[in-house]
PDB file of N, CA and C in Angstrom:
ATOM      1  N   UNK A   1       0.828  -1.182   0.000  1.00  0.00           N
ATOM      2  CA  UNK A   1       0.000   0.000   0.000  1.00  0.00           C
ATOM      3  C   UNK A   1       0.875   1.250   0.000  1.00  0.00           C
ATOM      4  N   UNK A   2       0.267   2.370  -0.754  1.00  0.00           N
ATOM      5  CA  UNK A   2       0.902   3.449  -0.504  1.00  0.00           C
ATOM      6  C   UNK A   2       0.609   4.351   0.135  1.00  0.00           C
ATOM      7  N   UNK A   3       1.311   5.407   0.811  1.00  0.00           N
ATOM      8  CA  UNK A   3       1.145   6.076   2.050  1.00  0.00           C
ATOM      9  C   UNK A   3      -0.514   6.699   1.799  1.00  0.00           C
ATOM     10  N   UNK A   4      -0.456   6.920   0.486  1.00  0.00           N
ATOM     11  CA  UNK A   4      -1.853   8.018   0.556  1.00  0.00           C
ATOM     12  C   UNK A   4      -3.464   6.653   0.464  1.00  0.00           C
ATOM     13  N   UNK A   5      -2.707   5.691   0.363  1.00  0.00           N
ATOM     14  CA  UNK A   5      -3.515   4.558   0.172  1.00  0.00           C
ATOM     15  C   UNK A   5      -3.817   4.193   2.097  1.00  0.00           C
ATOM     16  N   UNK A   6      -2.731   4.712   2.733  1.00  0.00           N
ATOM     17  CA  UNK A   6      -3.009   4.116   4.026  1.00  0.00           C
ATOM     18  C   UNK A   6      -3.633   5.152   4.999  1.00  0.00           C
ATOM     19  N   UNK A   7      -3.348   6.586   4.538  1.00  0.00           N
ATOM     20  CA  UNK A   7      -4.312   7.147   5.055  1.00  0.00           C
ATOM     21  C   UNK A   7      -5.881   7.620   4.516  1.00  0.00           C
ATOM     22  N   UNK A   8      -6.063   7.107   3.467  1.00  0.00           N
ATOM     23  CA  UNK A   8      -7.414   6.694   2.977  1.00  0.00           C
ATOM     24  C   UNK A   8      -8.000   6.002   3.709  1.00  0.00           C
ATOM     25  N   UNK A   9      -7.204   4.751   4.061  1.00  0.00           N
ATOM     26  CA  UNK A   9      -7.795   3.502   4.991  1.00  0.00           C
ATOM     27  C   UNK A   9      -8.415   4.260   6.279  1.00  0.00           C
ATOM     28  N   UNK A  10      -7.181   4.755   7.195  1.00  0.00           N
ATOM     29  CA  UNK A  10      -7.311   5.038   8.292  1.00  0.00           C
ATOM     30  C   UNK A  10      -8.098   6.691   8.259  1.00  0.00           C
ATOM     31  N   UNK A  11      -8.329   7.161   7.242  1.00  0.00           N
ATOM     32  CA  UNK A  11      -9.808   8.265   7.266  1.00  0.00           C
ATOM     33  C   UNK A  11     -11.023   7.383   8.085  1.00  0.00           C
ATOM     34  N   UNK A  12     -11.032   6.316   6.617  1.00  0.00           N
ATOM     35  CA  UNK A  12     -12.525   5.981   6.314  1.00  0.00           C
ATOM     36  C   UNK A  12     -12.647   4.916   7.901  1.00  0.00           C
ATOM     37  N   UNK A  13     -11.771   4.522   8.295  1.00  0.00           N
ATOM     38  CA  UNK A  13     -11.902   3.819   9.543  1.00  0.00           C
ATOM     39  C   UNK A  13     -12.185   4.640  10.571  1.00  0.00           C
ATOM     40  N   UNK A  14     -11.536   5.841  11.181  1.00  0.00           N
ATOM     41  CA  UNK A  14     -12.087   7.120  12.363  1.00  0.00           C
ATOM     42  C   UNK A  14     -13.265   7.261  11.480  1.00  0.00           C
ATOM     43  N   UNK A  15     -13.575   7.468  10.125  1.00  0.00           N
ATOM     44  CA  UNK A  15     -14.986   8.050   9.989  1.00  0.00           C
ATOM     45  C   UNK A  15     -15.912   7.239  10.274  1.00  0.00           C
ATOM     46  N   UNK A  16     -15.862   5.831  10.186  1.00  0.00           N
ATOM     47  CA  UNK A  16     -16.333   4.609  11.018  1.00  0.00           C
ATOM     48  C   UNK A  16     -17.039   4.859  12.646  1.00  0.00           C
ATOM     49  N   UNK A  17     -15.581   5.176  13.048  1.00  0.00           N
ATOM     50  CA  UNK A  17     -15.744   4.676  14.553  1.00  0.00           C
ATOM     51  C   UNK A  17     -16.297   6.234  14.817  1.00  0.00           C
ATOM     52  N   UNK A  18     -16.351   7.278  14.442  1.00  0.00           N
ATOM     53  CA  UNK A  18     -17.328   8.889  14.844  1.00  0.00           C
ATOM     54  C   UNK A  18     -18.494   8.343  14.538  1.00  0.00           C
ATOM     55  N   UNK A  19     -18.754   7.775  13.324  1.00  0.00           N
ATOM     56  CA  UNK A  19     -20.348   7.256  12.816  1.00  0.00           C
ATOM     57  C   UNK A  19     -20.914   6.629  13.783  1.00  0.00           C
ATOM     58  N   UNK A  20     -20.865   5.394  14.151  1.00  0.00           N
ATOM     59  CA  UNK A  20     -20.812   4.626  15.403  1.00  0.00           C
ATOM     60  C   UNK A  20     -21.103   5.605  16.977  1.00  0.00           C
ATOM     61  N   UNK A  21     -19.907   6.076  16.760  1.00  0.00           N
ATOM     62  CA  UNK A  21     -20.117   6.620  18.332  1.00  0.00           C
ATOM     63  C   UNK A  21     -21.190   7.843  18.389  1.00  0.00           C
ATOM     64  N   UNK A  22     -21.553   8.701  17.691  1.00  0.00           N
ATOM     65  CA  UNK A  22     -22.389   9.276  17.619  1.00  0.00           C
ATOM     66  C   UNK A  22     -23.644   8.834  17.038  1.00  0.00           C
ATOM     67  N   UNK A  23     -24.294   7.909  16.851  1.00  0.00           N
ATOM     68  CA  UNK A  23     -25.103   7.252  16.184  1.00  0.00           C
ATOM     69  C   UNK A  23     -25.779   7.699  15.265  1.00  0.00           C
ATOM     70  N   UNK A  24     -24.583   7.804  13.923  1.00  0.00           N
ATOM     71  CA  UNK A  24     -25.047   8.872  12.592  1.00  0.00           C
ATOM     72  C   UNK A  24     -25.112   7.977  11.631  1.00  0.00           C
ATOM     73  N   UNK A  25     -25.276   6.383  12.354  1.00  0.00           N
ATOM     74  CA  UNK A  25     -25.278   5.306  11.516  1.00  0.00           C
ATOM     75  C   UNK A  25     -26.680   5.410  10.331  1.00  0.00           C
ATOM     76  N   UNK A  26     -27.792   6.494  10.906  1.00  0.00           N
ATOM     77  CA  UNK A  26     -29.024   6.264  10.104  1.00  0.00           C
ATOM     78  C   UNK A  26     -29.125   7.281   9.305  1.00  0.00           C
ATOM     79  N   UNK A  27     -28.215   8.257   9.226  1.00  0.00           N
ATOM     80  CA  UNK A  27     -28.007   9.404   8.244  1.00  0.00           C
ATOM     81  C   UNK A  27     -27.566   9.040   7.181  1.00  0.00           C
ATOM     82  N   UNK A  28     -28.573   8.933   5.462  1.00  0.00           N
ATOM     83  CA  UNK A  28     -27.731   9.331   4.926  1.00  0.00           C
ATOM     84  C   UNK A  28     -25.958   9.905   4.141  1.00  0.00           C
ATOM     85  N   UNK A  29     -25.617   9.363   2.874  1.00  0.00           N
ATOM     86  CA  UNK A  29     -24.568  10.548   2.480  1.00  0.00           C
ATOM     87  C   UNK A  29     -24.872  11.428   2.390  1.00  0.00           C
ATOM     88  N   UNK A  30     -25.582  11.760   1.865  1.00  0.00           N
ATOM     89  CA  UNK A  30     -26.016  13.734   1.717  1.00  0.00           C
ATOM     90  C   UNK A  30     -25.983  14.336   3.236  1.00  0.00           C
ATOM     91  N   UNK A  31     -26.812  13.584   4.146  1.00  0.00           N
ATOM     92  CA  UNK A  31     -26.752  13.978   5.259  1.00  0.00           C
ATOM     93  C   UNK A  31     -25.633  14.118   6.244  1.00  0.00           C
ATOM     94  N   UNK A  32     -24.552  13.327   6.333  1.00  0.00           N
ATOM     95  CA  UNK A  32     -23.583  13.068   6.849  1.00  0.00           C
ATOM     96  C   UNK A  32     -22.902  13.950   6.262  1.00  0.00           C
ATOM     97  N   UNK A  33     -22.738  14.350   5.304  1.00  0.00           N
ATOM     98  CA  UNK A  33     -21.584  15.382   4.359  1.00  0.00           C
ATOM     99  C   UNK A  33     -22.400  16.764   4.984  1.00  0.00           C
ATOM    100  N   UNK A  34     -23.647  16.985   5.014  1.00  0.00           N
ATOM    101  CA  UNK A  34     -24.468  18.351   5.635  1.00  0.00           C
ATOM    102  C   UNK A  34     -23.749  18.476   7.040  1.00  0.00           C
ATOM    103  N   UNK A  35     -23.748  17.386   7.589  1.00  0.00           N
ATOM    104  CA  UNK A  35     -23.665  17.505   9.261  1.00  0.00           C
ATOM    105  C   UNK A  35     -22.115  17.650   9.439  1.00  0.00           C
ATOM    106  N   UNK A  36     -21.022  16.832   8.283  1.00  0.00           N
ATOM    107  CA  UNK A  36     -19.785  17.284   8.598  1.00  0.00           C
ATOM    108  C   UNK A  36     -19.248  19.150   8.369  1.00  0.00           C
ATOM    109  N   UNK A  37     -20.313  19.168   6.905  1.00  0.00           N
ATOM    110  CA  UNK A  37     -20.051  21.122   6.461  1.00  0.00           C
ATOM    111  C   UNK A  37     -20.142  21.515   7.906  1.00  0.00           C
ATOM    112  N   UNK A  38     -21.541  21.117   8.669  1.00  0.00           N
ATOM    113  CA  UNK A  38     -21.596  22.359   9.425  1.00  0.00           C
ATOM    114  C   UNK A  38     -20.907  22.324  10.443  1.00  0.00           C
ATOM    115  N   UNK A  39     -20.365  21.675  10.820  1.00  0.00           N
ATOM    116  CA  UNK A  39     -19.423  20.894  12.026  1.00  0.00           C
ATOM    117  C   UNK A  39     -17.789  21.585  11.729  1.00  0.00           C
ATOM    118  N   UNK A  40     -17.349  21.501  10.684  1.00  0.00           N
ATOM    119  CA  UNK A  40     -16.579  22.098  10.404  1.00  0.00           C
ATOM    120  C   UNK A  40     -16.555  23.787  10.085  1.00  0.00           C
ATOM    121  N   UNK A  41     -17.567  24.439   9.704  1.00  0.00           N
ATOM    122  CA  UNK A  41     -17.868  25.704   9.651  1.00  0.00           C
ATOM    123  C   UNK A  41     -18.096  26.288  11.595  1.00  0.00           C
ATOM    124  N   UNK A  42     -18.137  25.251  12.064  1.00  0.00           N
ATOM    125  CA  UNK A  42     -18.474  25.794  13.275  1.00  0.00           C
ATOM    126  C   UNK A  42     -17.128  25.549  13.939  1.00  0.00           C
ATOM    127  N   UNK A  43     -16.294  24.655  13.328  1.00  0.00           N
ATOM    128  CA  UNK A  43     -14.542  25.067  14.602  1.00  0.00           C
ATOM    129  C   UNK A  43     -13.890  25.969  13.490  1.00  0.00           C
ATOM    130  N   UNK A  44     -13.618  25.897  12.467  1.00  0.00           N
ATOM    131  CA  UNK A  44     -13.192  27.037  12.235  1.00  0.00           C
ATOM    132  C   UNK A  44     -13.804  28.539  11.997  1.00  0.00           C
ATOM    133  N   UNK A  45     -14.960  29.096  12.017  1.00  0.00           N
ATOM    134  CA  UNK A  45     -15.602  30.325  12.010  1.00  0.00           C
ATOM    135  C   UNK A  45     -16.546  30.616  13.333  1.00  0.00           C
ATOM    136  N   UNK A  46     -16.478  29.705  14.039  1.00  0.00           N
ATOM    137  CA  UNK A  46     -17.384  29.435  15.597  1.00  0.00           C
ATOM    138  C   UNK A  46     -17.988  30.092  15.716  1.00  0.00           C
ATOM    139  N   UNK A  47     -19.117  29.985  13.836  1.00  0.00           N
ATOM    140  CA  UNK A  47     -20.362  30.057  14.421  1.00  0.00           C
ATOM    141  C   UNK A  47     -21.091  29.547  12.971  1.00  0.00           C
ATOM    142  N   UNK A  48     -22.206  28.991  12.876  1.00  0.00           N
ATOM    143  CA  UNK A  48     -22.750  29.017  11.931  1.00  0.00           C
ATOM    144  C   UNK A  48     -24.539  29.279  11.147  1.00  0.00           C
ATOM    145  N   UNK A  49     -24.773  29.632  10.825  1.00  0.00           N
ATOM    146  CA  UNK A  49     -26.135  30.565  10.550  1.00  0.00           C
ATOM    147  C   UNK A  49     -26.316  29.369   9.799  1.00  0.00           C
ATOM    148  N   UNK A  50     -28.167  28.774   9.688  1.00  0.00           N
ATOM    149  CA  UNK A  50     -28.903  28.130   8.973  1.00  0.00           C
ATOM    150  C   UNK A  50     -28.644  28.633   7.142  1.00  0.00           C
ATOM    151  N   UNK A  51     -28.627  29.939   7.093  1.00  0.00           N
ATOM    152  CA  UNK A  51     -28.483  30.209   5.584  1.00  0.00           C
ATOM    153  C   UNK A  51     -26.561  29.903   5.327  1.00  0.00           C
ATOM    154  N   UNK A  52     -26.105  30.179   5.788  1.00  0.00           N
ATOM    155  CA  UNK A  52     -24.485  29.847   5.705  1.00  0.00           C
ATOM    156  C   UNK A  52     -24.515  27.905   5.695  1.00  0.00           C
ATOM    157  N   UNK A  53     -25.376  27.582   6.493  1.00  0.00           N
ATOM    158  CA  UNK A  53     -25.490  25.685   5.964  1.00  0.00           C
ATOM    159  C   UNK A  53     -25.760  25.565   4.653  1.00  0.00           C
ATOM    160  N   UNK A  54     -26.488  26.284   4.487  1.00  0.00           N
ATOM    161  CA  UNK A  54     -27.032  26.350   3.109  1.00  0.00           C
ATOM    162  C   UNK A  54     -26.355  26.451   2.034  1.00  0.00           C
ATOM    163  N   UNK A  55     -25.616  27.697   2.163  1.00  0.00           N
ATOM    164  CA  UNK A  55     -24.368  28.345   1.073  1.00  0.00           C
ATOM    165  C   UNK A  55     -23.399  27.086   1.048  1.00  0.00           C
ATOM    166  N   UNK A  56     -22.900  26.569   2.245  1.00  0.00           N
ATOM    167  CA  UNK A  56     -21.265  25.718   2.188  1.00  0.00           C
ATOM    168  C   UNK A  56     -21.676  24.413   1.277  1.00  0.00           C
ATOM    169  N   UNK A  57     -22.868  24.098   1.917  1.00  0.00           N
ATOM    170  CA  UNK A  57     -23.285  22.605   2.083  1.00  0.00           C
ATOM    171  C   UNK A  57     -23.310  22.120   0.256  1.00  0.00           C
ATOM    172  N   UNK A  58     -23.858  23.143  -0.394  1.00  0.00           N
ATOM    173  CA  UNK A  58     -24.099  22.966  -1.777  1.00  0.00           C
ATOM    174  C   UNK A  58     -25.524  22.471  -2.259  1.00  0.00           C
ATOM    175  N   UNK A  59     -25.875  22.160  -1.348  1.00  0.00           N
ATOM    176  CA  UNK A  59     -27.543  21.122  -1.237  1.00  0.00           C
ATOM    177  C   UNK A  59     -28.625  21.673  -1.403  1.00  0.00           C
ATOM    178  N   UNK A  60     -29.940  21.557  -1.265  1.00  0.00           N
ATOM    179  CA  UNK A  60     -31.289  22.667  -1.483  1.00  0.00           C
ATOM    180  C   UNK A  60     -30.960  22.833  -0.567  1.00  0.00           C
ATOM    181  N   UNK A  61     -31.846  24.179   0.013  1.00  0.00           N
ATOM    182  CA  UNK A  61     -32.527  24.822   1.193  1.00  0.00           C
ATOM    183  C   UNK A  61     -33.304  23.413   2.068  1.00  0.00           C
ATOM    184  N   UNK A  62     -33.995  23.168   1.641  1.00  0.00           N
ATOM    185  CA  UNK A  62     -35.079  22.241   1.818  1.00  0.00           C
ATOM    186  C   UNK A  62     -34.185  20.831   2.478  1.00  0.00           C
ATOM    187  N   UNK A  63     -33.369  20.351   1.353  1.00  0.00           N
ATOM    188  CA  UNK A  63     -32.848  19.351   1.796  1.00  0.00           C
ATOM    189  C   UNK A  63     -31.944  19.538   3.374  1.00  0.00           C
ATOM    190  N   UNK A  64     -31.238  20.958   3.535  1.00  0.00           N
ATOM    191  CA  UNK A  64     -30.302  21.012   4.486  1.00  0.00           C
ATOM    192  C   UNK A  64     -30.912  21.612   5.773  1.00  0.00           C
ATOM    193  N   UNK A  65     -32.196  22.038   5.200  1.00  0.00           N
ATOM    194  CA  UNK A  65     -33.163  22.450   6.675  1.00  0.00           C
ATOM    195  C   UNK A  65     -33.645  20.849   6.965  1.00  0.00           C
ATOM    196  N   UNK A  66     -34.272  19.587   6.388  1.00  0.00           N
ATOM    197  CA  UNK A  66     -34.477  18.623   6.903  1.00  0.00           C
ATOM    198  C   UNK A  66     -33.843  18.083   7.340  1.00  0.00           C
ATOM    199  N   UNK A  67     -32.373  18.139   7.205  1.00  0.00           N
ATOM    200  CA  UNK A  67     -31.380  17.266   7.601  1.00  0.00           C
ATOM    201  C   UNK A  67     -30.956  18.179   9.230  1.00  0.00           C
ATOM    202  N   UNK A  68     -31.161  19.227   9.200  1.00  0.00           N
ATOM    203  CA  UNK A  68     -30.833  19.789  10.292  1.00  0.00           C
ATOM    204  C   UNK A  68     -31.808  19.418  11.328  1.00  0.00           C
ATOM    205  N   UNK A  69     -33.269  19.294  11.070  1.00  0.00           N
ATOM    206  CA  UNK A  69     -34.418  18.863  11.779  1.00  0.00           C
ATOM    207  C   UNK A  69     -34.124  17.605  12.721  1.00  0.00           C
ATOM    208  N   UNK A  70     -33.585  16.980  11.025  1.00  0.00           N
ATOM    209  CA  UNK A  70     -33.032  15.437  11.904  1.00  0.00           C
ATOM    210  C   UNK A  70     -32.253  15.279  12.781  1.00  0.00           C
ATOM    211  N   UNK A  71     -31.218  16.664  12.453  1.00  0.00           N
ATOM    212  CA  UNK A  71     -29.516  16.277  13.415  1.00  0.00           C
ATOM    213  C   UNK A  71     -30.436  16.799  14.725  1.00  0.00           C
ATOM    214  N   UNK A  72     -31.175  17.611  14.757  1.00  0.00           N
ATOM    215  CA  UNK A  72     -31.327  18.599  16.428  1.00  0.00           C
ATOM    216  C   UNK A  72     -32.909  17.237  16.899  1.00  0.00           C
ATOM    217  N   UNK A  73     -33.518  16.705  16.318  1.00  0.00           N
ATOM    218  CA  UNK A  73     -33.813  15.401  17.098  1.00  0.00           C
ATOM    219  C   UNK A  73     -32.834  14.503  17.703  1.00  0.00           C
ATOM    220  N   UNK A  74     -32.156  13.921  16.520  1.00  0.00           N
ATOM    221  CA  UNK A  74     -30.798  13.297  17.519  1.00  0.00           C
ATOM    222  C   UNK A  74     -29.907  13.929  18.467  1.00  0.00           C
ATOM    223  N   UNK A  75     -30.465  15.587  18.580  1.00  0.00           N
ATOM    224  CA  UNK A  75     -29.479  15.829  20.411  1.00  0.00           C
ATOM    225  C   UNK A  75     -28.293  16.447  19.466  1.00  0.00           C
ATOM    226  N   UNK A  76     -27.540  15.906  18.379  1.00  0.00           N
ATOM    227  CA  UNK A  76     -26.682  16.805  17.762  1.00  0.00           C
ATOM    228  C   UNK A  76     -26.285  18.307  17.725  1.00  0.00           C
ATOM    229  N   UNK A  77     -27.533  18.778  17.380  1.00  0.00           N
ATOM    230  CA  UNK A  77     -27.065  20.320  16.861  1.00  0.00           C
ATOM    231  C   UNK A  77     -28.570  21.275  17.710  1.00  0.00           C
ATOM    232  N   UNK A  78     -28.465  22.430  17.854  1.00  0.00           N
ATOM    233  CA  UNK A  78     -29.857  23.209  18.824  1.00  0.00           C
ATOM    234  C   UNK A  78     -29.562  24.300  17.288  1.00  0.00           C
ATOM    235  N   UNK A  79     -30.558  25.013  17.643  1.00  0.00           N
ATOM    236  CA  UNK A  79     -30.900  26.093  16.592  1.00  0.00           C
ATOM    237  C   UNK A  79     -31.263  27.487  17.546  1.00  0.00           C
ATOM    238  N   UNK A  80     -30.590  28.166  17.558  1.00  0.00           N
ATOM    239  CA  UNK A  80     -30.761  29.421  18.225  1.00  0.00           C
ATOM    240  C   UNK A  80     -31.092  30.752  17.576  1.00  0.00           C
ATOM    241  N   UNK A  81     -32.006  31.728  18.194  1.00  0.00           N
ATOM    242  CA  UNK A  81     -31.777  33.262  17.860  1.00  0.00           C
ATOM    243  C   UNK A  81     -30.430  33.965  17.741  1.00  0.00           C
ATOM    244  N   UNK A  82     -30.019  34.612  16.684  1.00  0.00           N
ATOM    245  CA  UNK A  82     -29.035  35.297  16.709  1.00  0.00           C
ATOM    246  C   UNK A  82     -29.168  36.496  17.597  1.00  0.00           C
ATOM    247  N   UNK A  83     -28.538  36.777  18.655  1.00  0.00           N
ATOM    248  CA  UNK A  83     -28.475  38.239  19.557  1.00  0.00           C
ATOM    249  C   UNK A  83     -28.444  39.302  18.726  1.00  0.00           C
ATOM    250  N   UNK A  84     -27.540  39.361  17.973  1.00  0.00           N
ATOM    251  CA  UNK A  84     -27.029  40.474  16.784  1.00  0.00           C
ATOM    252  C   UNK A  84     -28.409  40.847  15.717  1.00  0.00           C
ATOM    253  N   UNK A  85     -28.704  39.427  15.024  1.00  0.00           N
ATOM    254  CA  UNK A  85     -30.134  39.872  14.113  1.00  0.00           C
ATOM    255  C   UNK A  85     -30.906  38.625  14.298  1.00  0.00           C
ATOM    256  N   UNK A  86     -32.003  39.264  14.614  1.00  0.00           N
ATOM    257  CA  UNK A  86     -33.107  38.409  15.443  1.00  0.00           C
ATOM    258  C   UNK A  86     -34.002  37.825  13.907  1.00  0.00           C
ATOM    259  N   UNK A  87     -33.371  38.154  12.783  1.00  0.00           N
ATOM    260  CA  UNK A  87     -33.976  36.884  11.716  1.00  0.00           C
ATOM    261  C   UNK A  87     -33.123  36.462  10.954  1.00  0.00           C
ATOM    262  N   UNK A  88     -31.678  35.885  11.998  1.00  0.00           N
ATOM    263  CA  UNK A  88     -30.945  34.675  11.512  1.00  0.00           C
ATOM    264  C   UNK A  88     -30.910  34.116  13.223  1.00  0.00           C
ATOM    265  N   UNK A  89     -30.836  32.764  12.354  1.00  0.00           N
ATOM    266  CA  UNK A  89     -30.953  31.586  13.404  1.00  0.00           C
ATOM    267  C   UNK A  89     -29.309  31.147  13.434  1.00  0.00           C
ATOM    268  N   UNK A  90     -29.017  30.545  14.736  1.00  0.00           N
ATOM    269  CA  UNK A  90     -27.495  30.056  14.741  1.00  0.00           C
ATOM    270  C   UNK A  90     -27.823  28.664  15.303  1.00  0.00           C
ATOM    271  N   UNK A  91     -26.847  27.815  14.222  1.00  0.00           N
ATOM    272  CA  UNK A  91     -27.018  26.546  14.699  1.00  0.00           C
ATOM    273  C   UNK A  91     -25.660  25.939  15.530  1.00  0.00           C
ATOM    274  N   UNK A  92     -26.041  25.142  16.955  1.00  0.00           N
ATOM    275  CA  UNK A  92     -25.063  25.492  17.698  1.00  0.00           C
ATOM    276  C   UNK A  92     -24.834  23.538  17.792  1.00  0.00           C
ATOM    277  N   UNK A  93     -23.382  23.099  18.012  1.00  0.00           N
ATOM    278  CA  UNK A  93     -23.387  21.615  18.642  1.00  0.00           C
ATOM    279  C   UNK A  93     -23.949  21.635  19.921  1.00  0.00           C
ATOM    280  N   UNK A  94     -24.591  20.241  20.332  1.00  0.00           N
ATOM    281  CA  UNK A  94     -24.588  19.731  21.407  1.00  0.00           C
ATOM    282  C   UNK A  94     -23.885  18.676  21.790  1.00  0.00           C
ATOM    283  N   UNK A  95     -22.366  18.211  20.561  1.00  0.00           N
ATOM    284  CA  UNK A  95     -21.588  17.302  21.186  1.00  0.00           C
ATOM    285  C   UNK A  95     -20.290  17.584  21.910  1.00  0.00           C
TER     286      UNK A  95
END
C-alpha cells in the first residue's frame, strides 16, 4: 500500500468509529456530508447561521433544513436566535 492509500484507509476507519459513536449510523450521504459542512464551519468560524449551511453545504434549502431537523432530534445540533439579528438563526453543537 501506498502512504496516501493508508491514510485513505485510516480516514474511512475514524470516519467509522465517529459514525458509530455518535449514532449517525441512520443518516444518509447527503446527510452526513451536511452535518460534517456544518461541524466544520463551526470550529473554524465558531459560528454558523442556517443560511451559511445552506451556502457551504451545496444542497437545497429544503434538503439542508431537513437534515438539520433530523440532526437537532438526535441531540446533535440546537438552533438558536441570533443576539445580533433576530432573523438569523445560529445553529449550535450539542456534542
Amino acid at each position: 500500500m501506498s502512504k496516501l492509500t493508508k491514510q485513505i484507509t485510516t480516514l474511512k476507519l475514524e470516519t467509522n468509529n465517529i459514525v458509530n459513536k455518535l449514532s449517525l449510523d441512520s443518516l444518509n450521504d447527503t446527510e452526513l456530508a451536511i452535518f460534517v459542512d456544518i461541524v466544520y464551519q463551526l470550529e473554524i468560524n465558531k459560528v454558523c447561521s442556517m443560511l451559511t449551511a445552506v451556502e457551504v453545504c451545496g444542497k437545497s434549502r429544503s434538503t439542508v433544513y431537513k437534515t438539520i431537523r433530523k440532526l437537532v432530534k438526535k441531540n446533535l445540533l440546537s438552533i438558536e436566535s441570533s443576539k445580533i439579528d433576530k432573523r438569523s438563526y445560529l445553529l449550535k453543537l450539542k456534542i
